[in-house]
PDB file of N, CA and C in Angstrom:
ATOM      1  N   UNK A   1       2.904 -22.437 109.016  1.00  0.00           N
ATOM      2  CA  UNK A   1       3.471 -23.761 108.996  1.00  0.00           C
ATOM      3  C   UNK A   1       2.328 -24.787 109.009  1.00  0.00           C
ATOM      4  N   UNK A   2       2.434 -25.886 108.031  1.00  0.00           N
ATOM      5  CA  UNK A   2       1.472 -26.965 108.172  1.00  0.00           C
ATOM      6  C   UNK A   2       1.558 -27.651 109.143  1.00  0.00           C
ATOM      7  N   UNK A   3       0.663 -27.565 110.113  1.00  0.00           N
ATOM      8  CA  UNK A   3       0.964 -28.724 111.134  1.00  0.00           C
ATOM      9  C   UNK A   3      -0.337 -30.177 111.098  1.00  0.00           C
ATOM     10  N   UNK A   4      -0.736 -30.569 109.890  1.00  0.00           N
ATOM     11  CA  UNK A   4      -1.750 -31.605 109.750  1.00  0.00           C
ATOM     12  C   UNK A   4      -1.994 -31.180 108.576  1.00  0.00           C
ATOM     13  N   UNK A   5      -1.916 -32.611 107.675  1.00  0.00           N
ATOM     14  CA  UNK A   5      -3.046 -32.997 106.354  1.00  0.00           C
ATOM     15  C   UNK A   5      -3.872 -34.065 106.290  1.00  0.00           C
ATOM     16  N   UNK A   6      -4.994 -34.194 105.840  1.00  0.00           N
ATOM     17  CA  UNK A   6      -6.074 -35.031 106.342  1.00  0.00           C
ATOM     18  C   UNK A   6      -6.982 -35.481 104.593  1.00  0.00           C
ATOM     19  N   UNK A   7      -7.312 -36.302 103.993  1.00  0.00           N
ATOM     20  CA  UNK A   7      -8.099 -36.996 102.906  1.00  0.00           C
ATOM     21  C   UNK A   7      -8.750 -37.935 103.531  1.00  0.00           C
ATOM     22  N   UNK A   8      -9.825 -37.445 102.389  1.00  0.00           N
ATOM     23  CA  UNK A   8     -10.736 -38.413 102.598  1.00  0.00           C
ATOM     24  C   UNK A   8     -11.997 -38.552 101.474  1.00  0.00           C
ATOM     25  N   UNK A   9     -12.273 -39.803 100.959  1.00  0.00           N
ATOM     26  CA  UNK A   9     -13.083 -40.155 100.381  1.00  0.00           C
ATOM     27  C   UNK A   9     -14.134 -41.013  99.967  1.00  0.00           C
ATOM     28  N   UNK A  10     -15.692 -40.870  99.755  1.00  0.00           N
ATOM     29  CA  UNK A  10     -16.317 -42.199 100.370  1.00  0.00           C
ATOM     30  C   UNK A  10     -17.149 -42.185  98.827  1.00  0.00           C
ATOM     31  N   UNK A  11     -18.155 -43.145  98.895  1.00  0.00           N
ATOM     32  CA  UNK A  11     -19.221 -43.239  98.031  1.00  0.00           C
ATOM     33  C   UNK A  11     -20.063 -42.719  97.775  1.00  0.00           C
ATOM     34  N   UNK A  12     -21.155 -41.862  97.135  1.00  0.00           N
ATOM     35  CA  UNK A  12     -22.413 -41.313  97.752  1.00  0.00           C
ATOM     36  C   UNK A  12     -23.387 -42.717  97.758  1.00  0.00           C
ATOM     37  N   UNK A  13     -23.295 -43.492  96.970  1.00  0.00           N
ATOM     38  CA  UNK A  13     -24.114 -44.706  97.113  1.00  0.00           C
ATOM     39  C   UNK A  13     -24.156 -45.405  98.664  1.00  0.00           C
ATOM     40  N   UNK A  14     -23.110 -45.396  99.119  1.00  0.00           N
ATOM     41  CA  UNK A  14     -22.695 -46.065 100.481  1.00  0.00           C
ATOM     42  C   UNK A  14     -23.476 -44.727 101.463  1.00  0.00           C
ATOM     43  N   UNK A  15     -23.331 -43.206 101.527  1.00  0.00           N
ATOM     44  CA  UNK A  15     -24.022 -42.193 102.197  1.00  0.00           C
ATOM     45  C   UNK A  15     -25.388 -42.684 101.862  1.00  0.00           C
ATOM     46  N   UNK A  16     -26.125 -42.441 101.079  1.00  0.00           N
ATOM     47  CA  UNK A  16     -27.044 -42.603 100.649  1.00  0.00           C
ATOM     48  C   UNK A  16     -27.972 -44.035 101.275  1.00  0.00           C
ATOM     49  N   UNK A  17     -27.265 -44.935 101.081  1.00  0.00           N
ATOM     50  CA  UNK A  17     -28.023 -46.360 102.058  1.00  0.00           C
ATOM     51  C   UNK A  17     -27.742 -46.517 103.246  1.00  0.00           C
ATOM     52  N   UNK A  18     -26.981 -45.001 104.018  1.00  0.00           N
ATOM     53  CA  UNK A  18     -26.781 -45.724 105.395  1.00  0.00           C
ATOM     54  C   UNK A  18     -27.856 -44.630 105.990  1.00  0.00           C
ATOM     55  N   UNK A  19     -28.206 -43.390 105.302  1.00  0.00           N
ATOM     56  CA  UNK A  19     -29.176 -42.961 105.516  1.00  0.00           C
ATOM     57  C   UNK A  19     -30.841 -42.989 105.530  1.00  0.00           C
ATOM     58  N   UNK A  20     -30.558 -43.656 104.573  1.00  0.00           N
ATOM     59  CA  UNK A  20     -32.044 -44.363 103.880  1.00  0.00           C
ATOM     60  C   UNK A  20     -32.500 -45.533 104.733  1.00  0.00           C
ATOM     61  N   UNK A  21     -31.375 -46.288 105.461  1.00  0.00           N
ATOM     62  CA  UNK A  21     -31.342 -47.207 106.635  1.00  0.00           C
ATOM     63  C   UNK A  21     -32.428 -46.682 107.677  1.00  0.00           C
ATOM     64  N   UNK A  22     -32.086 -45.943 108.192  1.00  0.00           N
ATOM     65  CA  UNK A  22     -32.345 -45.406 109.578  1.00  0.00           C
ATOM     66  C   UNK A  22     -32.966 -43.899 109.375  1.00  0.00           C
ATOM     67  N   UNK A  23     -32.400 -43.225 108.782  1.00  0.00           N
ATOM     68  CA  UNK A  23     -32.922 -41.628 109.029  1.00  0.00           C
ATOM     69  C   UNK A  23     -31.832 -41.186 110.065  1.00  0.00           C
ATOM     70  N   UNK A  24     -31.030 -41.950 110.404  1.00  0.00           N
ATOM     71  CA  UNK A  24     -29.904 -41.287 111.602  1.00  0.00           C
ATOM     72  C   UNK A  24     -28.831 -41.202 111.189  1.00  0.00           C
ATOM     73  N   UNK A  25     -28.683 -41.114 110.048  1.00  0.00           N
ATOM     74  CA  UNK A  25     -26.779 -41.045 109.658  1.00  0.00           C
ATOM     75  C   UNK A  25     -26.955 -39.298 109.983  1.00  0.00           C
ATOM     76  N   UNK A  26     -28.123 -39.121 109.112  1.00  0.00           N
ATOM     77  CA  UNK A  26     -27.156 -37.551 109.132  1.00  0.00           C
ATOM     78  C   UNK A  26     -27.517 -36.993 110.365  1.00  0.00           C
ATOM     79  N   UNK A  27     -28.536 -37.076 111.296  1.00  0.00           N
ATOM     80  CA  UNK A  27     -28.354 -36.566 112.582  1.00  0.00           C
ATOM     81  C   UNK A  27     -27.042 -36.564 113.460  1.00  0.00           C
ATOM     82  N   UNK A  28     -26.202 -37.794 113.304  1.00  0.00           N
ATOM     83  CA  UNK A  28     -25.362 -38.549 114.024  1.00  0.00           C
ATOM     84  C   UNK A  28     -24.192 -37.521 113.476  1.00  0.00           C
ATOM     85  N   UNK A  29     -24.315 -37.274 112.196  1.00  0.00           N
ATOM     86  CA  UNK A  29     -23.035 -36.984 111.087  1.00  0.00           C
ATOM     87  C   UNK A  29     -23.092 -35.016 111.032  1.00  0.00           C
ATOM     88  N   UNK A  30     -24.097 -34.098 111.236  1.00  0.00           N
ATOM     89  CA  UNK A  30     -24.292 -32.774 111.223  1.00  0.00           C
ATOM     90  C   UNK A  30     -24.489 -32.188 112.195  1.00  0.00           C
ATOM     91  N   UNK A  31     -24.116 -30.559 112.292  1.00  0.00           N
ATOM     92  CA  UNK A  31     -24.558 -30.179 113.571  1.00  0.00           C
ATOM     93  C   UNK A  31     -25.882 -29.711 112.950  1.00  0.00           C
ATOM     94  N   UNK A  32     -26.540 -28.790 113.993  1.00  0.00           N
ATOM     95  CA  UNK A  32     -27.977 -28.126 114.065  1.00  0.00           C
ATOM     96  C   UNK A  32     -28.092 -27.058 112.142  1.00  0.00           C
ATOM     97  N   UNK A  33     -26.385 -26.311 112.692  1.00  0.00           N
ATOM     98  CA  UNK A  33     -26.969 -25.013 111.292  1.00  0.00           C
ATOM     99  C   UNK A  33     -26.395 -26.611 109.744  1.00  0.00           C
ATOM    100  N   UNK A  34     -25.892 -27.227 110.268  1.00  0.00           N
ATOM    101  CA  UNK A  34     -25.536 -28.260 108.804  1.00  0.00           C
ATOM    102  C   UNK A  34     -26.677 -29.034 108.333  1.00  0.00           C
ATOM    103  N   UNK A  35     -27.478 -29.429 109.324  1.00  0.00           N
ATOM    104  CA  UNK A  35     -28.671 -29.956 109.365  1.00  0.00           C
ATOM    105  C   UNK A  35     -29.947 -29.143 108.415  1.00  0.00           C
ATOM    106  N   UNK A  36     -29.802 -27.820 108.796  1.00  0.00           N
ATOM    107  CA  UNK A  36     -30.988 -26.729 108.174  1.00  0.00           C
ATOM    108  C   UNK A  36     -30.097 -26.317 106.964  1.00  0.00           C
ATOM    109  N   UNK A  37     -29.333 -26.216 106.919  1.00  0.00           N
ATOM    110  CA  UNK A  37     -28.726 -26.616 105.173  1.00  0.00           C
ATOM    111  C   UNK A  37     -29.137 -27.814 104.606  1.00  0.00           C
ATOM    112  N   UNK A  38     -28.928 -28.997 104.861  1.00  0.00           N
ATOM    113  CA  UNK A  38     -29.345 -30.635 104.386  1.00  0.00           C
ATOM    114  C   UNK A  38     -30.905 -30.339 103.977  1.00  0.00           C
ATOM    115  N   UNK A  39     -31.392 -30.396 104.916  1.00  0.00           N
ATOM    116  CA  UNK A  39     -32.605 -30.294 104.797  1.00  0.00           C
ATOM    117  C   UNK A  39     -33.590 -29.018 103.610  1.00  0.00           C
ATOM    118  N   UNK A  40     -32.595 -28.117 103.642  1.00  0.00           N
ATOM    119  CA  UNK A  40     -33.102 -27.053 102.517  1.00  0.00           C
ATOM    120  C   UNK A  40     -32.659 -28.074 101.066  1.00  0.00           C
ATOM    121  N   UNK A  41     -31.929 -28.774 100.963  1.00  0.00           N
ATOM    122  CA  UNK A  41     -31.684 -29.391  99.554  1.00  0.00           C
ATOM    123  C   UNK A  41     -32.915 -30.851  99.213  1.00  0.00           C
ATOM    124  N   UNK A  42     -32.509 -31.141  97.833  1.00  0.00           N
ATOM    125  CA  UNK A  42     -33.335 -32.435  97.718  1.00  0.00           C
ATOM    126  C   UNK A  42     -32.729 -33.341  96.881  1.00  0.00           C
ATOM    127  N   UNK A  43     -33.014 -34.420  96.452  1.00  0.00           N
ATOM    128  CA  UNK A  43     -32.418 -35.771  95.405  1.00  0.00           C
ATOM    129  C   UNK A  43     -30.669 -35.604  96.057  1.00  0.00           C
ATOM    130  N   UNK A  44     -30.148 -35.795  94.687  1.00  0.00           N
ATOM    131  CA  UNK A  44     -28.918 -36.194  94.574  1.00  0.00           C
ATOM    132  C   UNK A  44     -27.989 -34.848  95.123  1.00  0.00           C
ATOM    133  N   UNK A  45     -28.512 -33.680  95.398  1.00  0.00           N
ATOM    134  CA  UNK A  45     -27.643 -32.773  95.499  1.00  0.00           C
ATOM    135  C   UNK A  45     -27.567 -32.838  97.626  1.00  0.00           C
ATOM    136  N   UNK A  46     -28.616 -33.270  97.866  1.00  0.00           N
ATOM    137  CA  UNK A  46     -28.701 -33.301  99.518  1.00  0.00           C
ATOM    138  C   UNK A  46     -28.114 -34.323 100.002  1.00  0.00           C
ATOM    139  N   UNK A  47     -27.891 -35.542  99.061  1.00  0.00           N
ATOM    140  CA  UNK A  47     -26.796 -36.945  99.352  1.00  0.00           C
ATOM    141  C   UNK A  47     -25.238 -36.298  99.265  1.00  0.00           C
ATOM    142  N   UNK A  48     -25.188 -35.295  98.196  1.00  0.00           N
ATOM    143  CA  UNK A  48     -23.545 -34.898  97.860  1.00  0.00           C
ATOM    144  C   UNK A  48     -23.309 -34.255  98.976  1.00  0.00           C
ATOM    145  N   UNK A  49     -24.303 -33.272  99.626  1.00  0.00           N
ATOM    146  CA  UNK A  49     -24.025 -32.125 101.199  1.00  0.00           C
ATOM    147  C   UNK A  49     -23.723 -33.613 102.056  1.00  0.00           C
ATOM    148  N   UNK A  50     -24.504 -34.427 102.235  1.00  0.00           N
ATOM    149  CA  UNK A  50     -24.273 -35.146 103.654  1.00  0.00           C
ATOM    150  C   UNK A  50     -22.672 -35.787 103.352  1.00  0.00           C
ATOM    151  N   UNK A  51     -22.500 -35.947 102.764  1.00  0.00           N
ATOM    152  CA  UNK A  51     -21.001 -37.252 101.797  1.00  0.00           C
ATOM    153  C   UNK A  51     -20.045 -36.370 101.829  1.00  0.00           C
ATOM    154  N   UNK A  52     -20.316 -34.976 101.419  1.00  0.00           N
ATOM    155  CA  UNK A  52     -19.255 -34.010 101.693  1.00  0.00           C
ATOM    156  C   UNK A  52     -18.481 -33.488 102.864  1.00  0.00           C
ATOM    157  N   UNK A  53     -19.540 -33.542 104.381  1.00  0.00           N
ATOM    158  CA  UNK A  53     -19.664 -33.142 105.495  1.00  0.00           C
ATOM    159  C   UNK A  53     -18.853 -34.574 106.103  1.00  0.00           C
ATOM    160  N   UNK A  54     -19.499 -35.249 105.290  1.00  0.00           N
ATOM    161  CA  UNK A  54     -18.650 -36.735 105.915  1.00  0.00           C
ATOM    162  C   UNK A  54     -17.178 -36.511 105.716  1.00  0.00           C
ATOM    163  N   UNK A  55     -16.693 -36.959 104.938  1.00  0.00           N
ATOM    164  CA  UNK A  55     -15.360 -37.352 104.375  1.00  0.00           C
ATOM    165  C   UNK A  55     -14.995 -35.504 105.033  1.00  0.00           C
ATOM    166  N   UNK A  56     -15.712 -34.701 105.010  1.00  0.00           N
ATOM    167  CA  UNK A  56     -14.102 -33.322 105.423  1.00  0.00           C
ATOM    168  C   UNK A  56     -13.962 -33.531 106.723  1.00  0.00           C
ATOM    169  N   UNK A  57     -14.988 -34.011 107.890  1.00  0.00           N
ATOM    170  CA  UNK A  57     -15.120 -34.143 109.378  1.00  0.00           C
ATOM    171  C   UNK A  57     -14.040 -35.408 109.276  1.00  0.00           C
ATOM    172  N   UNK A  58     -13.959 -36.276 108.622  1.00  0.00           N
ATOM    173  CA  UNK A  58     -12.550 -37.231 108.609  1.00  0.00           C
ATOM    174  C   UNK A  58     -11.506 -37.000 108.038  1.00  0.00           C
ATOM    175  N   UNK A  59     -11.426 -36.186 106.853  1.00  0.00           N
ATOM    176  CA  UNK A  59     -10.032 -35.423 106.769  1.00  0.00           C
ATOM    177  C   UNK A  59      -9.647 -34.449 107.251  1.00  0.00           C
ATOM    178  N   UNK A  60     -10.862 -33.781 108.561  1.00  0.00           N
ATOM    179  CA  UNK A  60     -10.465 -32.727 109.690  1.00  0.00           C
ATOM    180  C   UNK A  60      -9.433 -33.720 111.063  1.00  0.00           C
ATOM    181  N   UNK A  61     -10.327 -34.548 111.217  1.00  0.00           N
ATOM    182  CA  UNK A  61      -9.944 -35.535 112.099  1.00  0.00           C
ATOM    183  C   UNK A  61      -8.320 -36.529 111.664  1.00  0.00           C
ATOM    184  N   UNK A  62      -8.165 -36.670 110.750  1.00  0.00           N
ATOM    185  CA  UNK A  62      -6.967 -37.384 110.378  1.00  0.00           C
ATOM    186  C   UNK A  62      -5.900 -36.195 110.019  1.00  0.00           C
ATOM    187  N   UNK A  63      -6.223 -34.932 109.498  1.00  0.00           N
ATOM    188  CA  UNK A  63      -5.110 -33.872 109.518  1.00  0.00           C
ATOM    189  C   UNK A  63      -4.706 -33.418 111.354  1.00  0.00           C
ATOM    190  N   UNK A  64      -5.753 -33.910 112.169  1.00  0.00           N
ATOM    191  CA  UNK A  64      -5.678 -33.464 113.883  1.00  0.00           C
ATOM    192  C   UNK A  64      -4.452 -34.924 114.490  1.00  0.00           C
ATOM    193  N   UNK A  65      -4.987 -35.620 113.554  1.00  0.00           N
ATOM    194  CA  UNK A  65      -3.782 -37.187 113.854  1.00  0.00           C
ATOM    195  C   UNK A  65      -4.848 -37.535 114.950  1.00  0.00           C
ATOM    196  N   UNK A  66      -6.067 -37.275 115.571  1.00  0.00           N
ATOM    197  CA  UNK A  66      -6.982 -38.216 116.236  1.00  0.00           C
ATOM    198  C   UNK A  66      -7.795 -39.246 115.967  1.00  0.00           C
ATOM    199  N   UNK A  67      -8.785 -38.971 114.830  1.00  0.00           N
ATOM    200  CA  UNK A  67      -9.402 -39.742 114.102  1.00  0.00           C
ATOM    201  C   UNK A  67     -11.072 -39.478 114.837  1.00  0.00           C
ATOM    202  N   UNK A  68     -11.515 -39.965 114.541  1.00  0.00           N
ATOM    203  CA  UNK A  68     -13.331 -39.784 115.061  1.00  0.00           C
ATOM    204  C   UNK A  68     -13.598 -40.233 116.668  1.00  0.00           C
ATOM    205  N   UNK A  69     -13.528 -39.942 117.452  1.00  0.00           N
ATOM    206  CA  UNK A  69     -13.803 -40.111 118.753  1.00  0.00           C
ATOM    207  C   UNK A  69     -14.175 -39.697 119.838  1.00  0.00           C
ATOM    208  N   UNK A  70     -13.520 -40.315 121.022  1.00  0.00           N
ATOM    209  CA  UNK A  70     -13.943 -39.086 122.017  1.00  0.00           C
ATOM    210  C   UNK A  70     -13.548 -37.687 122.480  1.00  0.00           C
ATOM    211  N   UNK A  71     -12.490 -37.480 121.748  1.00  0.00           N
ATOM    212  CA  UNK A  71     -11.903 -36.095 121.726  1.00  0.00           C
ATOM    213  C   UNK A  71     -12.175 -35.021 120.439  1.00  0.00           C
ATOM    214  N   UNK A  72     -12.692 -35.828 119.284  1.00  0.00           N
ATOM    215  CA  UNK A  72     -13.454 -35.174 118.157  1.00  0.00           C
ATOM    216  C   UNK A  72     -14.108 -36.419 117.526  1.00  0.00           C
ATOM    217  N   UNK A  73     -15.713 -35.912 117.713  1.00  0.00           N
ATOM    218  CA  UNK A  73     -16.501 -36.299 117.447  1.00  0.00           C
ATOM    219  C   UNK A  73     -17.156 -35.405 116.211  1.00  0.00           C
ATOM    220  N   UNK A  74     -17.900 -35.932 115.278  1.00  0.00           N
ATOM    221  CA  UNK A  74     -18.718 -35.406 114.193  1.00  0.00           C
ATOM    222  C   UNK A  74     -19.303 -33.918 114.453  1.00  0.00           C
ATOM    223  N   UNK A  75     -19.937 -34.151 115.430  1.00  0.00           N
ATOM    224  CA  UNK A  75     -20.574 -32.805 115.936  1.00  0.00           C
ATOM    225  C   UNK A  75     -20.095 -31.855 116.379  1.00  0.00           C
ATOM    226  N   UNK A  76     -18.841 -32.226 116.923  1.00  0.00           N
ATOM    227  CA  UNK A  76     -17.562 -31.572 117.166  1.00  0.00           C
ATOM    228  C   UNK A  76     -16.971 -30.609 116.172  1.00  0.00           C
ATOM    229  N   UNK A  77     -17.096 -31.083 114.639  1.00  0.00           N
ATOM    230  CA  UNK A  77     -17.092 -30.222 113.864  1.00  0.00           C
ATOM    231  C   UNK A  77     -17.895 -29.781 112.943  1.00  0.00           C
ATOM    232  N   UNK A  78     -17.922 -28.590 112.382  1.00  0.00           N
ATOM    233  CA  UNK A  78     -18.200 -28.118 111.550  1.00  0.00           C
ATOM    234  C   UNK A  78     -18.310 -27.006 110.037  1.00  0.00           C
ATOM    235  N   UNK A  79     -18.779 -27.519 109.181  1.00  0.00           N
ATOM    236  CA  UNK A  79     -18.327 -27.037 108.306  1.00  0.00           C
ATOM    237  C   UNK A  79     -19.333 -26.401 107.219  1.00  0.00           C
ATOM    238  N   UNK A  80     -19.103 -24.678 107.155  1.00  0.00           N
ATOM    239  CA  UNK A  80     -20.410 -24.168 106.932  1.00  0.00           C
ATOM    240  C   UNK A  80     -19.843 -23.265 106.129  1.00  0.00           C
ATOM    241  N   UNK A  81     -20.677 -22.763 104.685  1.00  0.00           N
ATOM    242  CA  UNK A  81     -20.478 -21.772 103.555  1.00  0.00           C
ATOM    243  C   UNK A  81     -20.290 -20.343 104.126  1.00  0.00           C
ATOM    244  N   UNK A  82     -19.252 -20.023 104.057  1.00  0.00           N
ATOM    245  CA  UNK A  82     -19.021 -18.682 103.758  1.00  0.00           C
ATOM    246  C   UNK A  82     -20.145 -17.902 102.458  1.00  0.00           C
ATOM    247  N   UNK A  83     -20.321 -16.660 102.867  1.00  0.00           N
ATOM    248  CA  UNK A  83     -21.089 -16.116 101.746  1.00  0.00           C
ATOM    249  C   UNK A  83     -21.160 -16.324 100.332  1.00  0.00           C
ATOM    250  N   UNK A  84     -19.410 -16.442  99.998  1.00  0.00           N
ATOM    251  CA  UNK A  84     -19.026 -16.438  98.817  1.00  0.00           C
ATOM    252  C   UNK A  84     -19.075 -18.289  98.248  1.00  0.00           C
ATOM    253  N   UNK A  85     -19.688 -18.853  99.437  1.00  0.00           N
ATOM    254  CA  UNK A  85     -19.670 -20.543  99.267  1.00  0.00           C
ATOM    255  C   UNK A  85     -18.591 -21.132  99.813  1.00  0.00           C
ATOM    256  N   UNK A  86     -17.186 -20.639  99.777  1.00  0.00           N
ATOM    257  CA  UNK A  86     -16.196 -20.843 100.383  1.00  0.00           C
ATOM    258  C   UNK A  86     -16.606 -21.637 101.715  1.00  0.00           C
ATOM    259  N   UNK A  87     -16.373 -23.305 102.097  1.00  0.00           N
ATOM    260  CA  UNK A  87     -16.053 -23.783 103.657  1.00  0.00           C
ATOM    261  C   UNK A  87     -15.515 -23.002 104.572  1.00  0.00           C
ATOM    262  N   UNK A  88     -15.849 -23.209 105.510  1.00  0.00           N
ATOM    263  CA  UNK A  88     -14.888 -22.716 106.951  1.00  0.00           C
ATOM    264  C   UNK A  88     -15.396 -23.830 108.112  1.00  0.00           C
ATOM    265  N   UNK A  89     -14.068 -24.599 108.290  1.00  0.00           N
ATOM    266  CA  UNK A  89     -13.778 -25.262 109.391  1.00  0.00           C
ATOM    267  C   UNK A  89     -14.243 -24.539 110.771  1.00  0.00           C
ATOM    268  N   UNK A  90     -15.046 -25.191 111.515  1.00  0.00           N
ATOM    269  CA  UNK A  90     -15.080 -25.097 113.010  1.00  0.00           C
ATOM    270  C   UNK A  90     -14.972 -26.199 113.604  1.00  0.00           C
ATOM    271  N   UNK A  91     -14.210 -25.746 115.354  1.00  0.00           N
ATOM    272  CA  UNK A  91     -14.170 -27.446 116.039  1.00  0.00           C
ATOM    273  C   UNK A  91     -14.637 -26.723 117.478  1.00  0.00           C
ATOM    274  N   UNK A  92     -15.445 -27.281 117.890  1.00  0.00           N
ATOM    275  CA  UNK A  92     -15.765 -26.999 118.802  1.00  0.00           C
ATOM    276  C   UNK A  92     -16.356 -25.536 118.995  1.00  0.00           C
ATOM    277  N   UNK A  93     -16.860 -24.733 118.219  1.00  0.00           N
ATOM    278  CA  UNK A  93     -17.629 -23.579 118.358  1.00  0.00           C
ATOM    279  C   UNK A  93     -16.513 -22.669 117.670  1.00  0.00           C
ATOM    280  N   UNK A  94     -14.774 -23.194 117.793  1.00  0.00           N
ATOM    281  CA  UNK A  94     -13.897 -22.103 117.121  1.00  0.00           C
ATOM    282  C   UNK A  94     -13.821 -22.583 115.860  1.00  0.00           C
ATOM    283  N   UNK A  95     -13.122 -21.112 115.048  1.00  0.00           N
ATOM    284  CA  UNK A  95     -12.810 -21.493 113.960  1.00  0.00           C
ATOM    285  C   UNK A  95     -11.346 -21.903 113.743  1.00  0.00           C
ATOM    286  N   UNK A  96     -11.032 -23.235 112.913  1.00  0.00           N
ATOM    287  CA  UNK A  96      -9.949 -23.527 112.700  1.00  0.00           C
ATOM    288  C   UNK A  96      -9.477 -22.447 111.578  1.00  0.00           C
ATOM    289  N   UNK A  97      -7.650 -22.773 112.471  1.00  0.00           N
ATOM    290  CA  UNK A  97      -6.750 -22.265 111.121  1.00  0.00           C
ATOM    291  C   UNK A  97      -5.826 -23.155 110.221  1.00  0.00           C
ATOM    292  N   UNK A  98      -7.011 -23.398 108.907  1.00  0.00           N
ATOM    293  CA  UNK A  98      -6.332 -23.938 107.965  1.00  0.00           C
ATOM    294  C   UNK A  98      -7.619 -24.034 106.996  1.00  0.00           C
ATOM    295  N   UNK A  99      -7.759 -25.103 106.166  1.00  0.00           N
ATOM    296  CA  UNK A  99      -8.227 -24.896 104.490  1.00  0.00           C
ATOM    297  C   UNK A  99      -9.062 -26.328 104.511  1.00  0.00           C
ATOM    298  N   UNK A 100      -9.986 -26.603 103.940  1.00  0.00           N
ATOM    299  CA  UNK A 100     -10.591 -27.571 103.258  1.00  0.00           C
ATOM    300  C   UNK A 100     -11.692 -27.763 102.159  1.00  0.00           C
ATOM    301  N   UNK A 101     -11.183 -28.068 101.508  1.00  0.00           N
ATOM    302  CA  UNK A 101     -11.197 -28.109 100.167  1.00  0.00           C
ATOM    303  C   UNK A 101     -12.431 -29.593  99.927  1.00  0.00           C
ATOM    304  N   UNK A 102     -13.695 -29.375  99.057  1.00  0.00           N
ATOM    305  CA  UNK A 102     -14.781 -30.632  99.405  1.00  0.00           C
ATOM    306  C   UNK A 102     -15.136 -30.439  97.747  1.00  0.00           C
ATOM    307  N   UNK A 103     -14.923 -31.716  97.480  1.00  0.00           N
ATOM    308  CA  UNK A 103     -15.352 -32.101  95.525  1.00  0.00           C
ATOM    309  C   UNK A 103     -16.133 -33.207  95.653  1.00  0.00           C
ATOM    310  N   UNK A 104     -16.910 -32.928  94.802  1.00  0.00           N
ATOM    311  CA  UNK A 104     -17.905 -34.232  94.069  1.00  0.00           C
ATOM    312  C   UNK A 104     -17.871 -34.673  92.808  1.00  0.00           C
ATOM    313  N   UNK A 105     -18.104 -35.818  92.275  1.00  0.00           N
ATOM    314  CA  UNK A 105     -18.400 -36.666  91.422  1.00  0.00           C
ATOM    315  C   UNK A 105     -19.828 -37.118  91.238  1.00  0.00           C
ATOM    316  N   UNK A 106     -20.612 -37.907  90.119  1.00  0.00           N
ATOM    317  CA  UNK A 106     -21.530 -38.899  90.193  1.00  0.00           C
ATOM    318  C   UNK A 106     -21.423 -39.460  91.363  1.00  0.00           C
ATOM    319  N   UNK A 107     -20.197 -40.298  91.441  1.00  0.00           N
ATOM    320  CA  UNK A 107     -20.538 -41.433  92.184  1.00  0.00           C
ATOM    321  C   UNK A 107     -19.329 -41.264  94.041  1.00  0.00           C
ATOM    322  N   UNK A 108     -18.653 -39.937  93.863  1.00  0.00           N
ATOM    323  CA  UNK A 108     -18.046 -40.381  95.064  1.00  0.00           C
ATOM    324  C   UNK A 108     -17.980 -38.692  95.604  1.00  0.00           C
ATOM    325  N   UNK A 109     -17.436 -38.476  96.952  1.00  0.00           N
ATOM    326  CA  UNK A 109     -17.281 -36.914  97.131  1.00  0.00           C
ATOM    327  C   UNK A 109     -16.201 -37.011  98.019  1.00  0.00           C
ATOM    328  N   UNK A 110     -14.916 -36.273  98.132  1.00  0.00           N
ATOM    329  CA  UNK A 110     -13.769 -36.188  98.819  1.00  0.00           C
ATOM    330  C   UNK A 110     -13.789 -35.239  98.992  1.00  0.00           C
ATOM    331  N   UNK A 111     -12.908 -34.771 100.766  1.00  0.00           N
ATOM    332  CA  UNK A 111     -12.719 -33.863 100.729  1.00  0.00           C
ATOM    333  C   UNK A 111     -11.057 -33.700 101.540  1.00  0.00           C
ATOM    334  N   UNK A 112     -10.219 -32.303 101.755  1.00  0.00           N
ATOM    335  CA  UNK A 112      -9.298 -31.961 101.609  1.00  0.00           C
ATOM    336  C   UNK A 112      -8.722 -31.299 102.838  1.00  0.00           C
ATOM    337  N   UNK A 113      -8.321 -31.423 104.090  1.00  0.00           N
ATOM    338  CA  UNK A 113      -7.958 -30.320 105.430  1.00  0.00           C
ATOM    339  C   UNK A 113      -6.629 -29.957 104.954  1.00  0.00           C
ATOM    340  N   UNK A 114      -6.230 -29.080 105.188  1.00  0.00           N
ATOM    341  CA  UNK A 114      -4.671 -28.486 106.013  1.00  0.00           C
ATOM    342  C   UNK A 114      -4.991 -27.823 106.490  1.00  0.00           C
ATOM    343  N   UNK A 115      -4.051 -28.414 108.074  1.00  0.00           N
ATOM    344  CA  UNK A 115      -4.625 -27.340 109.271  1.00  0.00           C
ATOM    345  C   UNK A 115      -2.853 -26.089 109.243  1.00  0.00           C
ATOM    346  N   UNK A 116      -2.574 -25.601 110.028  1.00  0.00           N
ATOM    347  CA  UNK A 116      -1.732 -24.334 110.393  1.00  0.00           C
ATOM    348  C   UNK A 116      -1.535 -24.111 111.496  1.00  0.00           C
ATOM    349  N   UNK A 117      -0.024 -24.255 112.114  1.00  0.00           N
ATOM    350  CA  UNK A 117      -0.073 -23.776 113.568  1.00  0.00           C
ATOM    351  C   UNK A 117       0.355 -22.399 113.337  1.00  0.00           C
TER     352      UNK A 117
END
């Protein structure tokens, strides 16, 4: 049974200058193993990982009906390649049960939750 659906979609231009800002979006925005992924990429393909991680941690959070806070925070989740590349949702060290689905464009990257009770 679906119990949460969650979208979400941002800019990479907008990722891209809030990082380039500071150097702290994506600390703020990844955990430790999402981080040593980011960091293995370069140019335009390491802006699409951070933009991707973004928008699914808010369509994790809006399929939960909480939204980004103190009960789920960024770091709170995560979202890491299966062998086959395939995502897999984690919140809090578990793995969620349900699906999310993360696409890119040039210019934007969305991504997709349904969670499952």
């Amino acid at each position: 049974m679906i119990s949460g659906i969650g979208l979400d979609i941002v800019e990479l231009d907008r990722i891209a200058k809030l990082e380039e800002k500071s150097g702290k979006f994506a600390a703020r925005v990844l955990t430790h193993s999402e981080t040593a992924i980011y960091r293995s990429l370069s140019g335009h393909r390491r802006t699409e990982f951070l933009a991707g991680r973004f928008a699914g941690k808010e369509a994790f959070s809006k399929a939960r009906g909480t939204g980004i806070g103190a009960d789920c925070n960024f770091t709170d989740i995560e979202i890491i390649p299966e062998p086959s590349g395939k995502p897999r949702l984690y919140f809090k060290g578990s793995t969620v049960s349900g699906f999310i689905s993360i696409t890119h464009t040039k210019k934007i990257a969305a991504a997709q939750v349904i969670l499952e009770a």
